[in-house]
PDB file of N, CA and C in Angstrom:
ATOM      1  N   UNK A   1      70.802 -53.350  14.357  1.00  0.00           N
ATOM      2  CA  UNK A   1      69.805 -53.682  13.353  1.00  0.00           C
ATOM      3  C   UNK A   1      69.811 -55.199  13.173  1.00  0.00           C
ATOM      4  N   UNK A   2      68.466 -55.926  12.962  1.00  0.00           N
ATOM      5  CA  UNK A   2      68.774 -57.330  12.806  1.00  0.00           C
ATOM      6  C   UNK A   2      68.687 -57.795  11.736  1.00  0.00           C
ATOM      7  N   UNK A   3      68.587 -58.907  11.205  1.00  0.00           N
ATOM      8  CA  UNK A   3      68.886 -59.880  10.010  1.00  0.00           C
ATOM      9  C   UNK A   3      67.929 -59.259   9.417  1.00  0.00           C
ATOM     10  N   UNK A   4      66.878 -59.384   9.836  1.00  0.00           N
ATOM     11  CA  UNK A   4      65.139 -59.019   9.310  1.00  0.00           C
ATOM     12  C   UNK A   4      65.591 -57.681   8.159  1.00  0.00           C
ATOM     13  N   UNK A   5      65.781 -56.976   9.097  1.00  0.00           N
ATOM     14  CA  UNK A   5      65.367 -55.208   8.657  1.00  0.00           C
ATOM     15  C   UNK A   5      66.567 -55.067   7.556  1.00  0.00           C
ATOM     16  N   UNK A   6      67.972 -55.681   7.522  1.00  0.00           N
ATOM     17  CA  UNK A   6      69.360 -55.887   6.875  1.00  0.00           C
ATOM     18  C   UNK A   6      68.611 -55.964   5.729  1.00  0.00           C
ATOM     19  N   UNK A   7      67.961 -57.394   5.428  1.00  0.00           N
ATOM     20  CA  UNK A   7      67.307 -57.473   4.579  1.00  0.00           C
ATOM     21  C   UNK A   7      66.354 -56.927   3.587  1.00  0.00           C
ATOM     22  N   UNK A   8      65.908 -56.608   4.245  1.00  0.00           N
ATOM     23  CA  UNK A   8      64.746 -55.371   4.142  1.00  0.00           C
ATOM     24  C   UNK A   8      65.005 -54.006   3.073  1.00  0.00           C
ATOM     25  N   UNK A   9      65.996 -53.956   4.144  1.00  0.00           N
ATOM     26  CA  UNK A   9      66.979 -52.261   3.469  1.00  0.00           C
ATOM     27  C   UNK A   9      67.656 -52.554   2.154  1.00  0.00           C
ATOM     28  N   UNK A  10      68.273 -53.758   2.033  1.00  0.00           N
ATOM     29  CA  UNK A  10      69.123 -54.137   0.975  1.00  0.00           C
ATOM     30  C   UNK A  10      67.920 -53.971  -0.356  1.00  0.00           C
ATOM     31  N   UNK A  11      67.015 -54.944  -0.220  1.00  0.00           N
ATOM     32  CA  UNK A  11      65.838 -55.155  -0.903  1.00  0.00           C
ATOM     33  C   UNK A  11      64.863 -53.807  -1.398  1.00  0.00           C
ATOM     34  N   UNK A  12      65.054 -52.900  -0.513  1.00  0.00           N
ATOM     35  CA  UNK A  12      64.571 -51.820  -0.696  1.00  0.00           C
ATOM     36  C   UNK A  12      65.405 -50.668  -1.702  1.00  0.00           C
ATOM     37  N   UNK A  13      66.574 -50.672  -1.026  1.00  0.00           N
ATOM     38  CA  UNK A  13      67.641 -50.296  -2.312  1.00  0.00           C
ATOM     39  C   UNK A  13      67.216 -50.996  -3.765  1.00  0.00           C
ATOM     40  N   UNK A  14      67.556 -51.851  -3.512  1.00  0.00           N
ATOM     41  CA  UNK A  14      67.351 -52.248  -5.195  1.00  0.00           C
ATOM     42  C   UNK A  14      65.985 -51.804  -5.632  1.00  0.00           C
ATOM     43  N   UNK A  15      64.991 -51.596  -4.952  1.00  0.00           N
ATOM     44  CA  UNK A  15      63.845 -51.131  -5.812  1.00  0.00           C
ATOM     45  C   UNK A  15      63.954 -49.433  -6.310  1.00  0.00           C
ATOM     46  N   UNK A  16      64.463 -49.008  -4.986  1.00  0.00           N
ATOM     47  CA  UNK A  16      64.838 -47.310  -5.586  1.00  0.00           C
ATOM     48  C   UNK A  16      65.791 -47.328  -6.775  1.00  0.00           C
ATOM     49  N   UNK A  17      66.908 -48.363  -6.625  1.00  0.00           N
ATOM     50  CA  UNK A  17      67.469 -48.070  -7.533  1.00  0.00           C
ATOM     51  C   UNK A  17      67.080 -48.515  -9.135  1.00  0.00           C
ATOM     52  N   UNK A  18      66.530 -49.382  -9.109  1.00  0.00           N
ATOM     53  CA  UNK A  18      65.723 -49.763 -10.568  1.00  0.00           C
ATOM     54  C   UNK A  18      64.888 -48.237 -10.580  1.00  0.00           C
ATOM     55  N   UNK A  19      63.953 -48.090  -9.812  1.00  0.00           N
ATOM     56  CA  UNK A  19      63.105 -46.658 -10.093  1.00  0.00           C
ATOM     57  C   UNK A  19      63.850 -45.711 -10.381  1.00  0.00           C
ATOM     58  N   UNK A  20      64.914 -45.699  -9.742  1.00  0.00           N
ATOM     59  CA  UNK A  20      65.735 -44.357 -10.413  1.00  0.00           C
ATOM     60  C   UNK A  20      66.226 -44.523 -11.877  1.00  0.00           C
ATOM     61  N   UNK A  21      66.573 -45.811 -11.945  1.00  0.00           N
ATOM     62  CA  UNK A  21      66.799 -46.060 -13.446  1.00  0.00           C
ATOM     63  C   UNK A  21      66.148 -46.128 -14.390  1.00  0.00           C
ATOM     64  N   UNK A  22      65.151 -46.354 -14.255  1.00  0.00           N
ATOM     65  CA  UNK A  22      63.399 -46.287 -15.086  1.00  0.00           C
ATOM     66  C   UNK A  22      62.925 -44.984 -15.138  1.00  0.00           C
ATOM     67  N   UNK A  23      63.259 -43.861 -13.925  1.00  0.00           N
ATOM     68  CA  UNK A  23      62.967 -42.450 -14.993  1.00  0.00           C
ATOM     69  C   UNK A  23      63.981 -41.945 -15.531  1.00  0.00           C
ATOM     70  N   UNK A  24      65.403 -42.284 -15.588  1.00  0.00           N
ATOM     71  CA  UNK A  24      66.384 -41.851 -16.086  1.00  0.00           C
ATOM     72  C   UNK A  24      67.424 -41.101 -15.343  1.00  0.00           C
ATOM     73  N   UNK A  25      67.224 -41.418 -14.212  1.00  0.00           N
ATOM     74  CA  UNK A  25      68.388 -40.723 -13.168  1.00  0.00           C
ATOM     75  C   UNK A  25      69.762 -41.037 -13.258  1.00  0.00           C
ATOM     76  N   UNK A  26      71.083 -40.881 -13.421  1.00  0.00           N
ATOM     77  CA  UNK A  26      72.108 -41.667 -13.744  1.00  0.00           C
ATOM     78  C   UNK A  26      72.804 -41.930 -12.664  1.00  0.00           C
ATOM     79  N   UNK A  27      72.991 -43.109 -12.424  1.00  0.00           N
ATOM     80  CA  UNK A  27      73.861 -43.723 -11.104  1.00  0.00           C
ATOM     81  C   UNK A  27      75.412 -42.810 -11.223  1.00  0.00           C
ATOM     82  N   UNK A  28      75.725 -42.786  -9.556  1.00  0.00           N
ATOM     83  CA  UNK A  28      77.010 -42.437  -9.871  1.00  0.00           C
ATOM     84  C   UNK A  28      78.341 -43.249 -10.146  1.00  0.00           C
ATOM     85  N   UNK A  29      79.442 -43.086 -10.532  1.00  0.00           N
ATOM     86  CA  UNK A  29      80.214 -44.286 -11.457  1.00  0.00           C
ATOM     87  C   UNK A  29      80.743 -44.949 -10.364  1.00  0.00           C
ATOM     88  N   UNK A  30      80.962 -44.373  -9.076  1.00  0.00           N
ATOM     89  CA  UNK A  30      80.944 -45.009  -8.110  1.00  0.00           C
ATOM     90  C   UNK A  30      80.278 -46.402  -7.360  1.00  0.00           C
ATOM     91  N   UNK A  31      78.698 -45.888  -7.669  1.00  0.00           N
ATOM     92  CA  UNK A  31      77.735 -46.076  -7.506  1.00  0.00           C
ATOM     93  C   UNK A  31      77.832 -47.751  -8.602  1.00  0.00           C
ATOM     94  N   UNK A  32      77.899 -47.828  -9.591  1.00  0.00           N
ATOM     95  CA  UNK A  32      77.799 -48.788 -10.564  1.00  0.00           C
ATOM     96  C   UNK A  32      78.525 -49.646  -9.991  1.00  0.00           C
ATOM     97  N   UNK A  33      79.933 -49.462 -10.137  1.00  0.00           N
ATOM     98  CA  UNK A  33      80.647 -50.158  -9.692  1.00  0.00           C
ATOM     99  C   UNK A  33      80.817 -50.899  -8.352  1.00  0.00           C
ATOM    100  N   UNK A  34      80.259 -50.298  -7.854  1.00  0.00           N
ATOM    101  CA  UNK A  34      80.173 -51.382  -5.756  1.00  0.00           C
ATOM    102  C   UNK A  34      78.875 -51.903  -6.087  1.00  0.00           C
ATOM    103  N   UNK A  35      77.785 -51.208  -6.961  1.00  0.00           N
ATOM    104  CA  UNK A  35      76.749 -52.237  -6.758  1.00  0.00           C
ATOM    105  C   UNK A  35      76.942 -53.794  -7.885  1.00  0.00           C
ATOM    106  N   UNK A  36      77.371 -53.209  -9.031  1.00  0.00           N
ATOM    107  CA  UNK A  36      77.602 -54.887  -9.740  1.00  0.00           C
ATOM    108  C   UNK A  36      78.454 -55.939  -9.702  1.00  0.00           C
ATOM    109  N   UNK A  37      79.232 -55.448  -8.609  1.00  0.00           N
ATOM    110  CA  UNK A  37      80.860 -56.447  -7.555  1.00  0.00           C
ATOM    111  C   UNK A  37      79.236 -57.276  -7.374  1.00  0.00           C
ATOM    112  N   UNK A  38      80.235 -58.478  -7.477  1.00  0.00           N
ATOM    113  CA  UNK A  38      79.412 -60.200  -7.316  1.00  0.00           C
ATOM    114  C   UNK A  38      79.218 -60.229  -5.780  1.00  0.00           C
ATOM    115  N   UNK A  39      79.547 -59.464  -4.707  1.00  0.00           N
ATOM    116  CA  UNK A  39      78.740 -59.748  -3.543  1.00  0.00           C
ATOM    117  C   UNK A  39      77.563 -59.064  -3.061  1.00  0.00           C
ATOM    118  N   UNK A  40      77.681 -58.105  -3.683  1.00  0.00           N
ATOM    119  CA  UNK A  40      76.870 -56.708  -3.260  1.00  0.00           C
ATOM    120  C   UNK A  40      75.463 -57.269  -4.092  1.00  0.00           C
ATOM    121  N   UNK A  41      75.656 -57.442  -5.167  1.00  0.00           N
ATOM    122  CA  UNK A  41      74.602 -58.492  -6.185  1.00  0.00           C
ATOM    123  C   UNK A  41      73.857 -59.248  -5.948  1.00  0.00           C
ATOM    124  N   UNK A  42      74.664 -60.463  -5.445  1.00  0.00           N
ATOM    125  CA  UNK A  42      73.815 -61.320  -4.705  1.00  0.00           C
ATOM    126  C   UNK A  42      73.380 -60.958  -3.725  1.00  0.00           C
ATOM    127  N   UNK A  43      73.621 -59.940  -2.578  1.00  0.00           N
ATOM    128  CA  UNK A  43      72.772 -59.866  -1.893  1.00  0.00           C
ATOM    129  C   UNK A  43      71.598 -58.780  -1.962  1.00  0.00           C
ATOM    130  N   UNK A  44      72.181 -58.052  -2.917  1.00  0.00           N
ATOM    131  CA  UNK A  44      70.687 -57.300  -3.296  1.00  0.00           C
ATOM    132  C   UNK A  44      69.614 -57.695  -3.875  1.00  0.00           C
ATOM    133  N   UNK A  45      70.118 -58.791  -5.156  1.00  0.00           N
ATOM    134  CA  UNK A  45      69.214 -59.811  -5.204  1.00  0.00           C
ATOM    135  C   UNK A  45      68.882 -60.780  -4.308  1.00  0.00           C
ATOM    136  N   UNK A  46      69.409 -61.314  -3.363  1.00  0.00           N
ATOM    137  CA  UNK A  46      68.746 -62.258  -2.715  1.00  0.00           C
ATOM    138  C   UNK A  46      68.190 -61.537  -1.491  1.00  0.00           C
ATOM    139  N   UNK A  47      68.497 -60.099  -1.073  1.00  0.00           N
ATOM    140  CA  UNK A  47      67.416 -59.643  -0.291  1.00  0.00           C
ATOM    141  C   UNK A  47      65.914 -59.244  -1.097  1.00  0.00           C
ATOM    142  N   UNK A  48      65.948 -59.086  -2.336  1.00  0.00           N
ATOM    143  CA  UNK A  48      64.858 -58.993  -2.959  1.00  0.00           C
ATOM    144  C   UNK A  48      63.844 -60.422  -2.732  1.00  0.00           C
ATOM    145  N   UNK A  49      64.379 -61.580  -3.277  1.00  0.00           N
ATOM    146  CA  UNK A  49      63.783 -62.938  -3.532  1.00  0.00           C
ATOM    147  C   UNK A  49      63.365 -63.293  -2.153  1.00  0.00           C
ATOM    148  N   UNK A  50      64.375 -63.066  -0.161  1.00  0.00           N
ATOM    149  CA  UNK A  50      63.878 -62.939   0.225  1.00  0.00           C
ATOM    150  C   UNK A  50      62.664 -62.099   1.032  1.00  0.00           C
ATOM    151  N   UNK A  51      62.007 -61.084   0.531  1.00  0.00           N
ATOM    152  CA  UNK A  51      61.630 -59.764   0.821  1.00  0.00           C
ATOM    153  C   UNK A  51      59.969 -60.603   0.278  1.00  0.00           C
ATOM    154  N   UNK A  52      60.446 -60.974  -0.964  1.00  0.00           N
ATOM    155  CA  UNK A  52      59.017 -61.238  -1.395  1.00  0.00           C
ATOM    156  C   UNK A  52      58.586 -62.679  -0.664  1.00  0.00           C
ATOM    157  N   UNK A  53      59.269 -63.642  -0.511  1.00  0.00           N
ATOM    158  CA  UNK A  53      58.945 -64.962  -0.309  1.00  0.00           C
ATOM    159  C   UNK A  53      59.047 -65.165   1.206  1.00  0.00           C
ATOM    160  N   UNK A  54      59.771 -64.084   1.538  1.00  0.00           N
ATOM    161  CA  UNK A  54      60.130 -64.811   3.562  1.00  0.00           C
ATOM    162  C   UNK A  54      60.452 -66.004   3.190  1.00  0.00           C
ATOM    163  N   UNK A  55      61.115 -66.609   2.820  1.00  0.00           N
ATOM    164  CA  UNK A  55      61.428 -68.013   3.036  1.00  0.00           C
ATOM    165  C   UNK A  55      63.382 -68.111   2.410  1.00  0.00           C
ATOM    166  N   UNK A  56      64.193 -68.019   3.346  1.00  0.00           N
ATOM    167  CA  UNK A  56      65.710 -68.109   2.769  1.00  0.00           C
ATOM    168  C   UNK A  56      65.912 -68.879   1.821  1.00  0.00           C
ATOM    169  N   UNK A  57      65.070 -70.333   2.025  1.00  0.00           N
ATOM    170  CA  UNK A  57      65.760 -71.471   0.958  1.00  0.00           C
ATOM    171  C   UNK A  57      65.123 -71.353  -0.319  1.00  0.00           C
ATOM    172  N   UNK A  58      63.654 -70.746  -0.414  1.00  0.00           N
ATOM    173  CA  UNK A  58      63.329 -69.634  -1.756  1.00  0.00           C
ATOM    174  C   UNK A  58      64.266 -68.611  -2.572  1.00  0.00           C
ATOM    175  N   UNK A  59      64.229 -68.067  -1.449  1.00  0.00           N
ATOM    176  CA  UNK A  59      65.634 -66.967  -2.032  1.00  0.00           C
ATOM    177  C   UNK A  59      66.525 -67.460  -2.771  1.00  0.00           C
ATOM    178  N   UNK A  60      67.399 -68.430  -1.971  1.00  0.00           N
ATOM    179  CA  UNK A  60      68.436 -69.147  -2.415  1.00  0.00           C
ATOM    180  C   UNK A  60      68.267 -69.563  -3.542  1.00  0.00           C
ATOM    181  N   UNK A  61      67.236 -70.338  -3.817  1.00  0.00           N
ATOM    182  CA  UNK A  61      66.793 -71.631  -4.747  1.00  0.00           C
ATOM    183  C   UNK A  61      66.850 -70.224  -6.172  1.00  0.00           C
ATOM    184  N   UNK A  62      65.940 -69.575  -5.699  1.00  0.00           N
ATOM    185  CA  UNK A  62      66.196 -68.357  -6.985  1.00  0.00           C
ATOM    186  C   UNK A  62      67.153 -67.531  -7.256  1.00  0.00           C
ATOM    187  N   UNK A  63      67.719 -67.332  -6.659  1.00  0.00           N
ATOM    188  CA  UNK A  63      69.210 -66.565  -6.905  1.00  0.00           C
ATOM    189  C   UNK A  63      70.146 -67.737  -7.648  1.00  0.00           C
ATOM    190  N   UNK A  64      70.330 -69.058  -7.206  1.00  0.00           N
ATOM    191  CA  UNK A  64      70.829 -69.855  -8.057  1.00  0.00           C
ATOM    192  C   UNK A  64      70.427 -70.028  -9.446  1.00  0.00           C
ATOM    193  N   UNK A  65      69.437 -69.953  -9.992  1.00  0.00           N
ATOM    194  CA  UNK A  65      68.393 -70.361 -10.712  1.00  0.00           C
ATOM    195  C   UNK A  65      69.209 -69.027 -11.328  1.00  0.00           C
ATOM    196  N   UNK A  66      69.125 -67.612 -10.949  1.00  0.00           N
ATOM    197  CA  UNK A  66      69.334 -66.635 -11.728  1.00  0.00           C
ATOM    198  C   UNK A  66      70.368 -66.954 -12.327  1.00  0.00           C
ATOM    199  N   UNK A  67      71.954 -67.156 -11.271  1.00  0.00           N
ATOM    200  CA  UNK A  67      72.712 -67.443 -11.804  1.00  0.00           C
ATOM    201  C   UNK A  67      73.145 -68.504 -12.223  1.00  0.00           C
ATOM    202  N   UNK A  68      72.371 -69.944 -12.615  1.00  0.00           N
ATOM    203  CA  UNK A  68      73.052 -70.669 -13.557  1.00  0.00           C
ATOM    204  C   UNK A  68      72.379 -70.226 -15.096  1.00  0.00           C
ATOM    205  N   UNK A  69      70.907 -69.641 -15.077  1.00  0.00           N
ATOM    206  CA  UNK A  69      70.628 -68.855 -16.657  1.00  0.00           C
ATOM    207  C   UNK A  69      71.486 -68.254 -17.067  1.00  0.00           C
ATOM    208  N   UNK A  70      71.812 -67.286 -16.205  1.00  0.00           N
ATOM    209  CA  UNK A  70      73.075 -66.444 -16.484  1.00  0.00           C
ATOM    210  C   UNK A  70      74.055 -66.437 -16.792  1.00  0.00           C
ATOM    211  N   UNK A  71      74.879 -67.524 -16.224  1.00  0.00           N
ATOM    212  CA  UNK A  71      76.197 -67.904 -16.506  1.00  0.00           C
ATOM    213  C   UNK A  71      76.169 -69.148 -17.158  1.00  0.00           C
ATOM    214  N   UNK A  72      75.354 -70.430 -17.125  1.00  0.00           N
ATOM    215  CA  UNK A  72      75.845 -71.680 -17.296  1.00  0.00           C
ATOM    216  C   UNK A  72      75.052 -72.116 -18.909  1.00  0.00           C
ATOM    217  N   UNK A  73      73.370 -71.649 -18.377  1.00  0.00           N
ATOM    218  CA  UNK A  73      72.532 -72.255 -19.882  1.00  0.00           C
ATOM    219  C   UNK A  73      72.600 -70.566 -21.064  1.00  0.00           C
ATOM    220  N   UNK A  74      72.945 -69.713 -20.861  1.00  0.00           N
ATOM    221  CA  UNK A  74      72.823 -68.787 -21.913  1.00  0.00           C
ATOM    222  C   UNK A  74      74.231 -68.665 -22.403  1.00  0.00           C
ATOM    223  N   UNK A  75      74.113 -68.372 -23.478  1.00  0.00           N
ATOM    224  CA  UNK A  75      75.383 -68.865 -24.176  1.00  0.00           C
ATOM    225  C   UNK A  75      76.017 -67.162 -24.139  1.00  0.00           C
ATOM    226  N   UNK A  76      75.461 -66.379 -24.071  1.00  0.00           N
ATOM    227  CA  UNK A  76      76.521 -64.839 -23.896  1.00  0.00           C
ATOM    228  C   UNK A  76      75.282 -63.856 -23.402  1.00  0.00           C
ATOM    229  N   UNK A  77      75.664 -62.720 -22.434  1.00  0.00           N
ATOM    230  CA  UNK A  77      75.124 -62.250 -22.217  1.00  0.00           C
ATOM    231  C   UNK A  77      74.835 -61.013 -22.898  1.00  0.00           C
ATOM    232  N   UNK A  78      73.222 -60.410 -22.321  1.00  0.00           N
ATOM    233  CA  UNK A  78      72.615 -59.629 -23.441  1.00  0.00           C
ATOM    234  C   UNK A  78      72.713 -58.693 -23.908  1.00  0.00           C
ATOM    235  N   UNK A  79      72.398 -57.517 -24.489  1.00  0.00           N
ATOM    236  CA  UNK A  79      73.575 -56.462 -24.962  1.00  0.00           C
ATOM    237  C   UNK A  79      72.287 -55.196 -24.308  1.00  0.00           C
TER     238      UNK A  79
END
């Protein structure tokens, strides 16, 4: 499989999985946990950012962007 489609799939996950979460399906605890580990994250988000933009240094530029709101200018995160 190449970079392209990697991408692709990752990006695609995350949309099922928001949809599953939006009608109320419950992840498994398994499931929670490997997806909100800080690598799995970023790249589900940054296969998203690139999915929509085709452009890596887009991606990038926004995934940073996510995480300095996140971590650096918001003073605690949201409940």
């Amino acid at each position: 499989m190449d970079q392209k489609k990697v991408i692709l799939l990752l990006a695609t996950y995350g949309i099922v999985q928001v949809l599953a979460q939006d009608l109320g399906i419950p992840s498994g605890d398994k499931q929670v946990k490997l997806i909100q580990t800080q690598p799995v994250e970023a790249a589900i988000l940054y296969a998203g950012g690139y999915t929509v933009s085709e452009d890596h240094n887009i991606a990038l530029m926004a995934l940073a962007a996510y995480y300095f709101l996140k971590y650096v200018y918001s003073n605690k995160l949201a409940e």
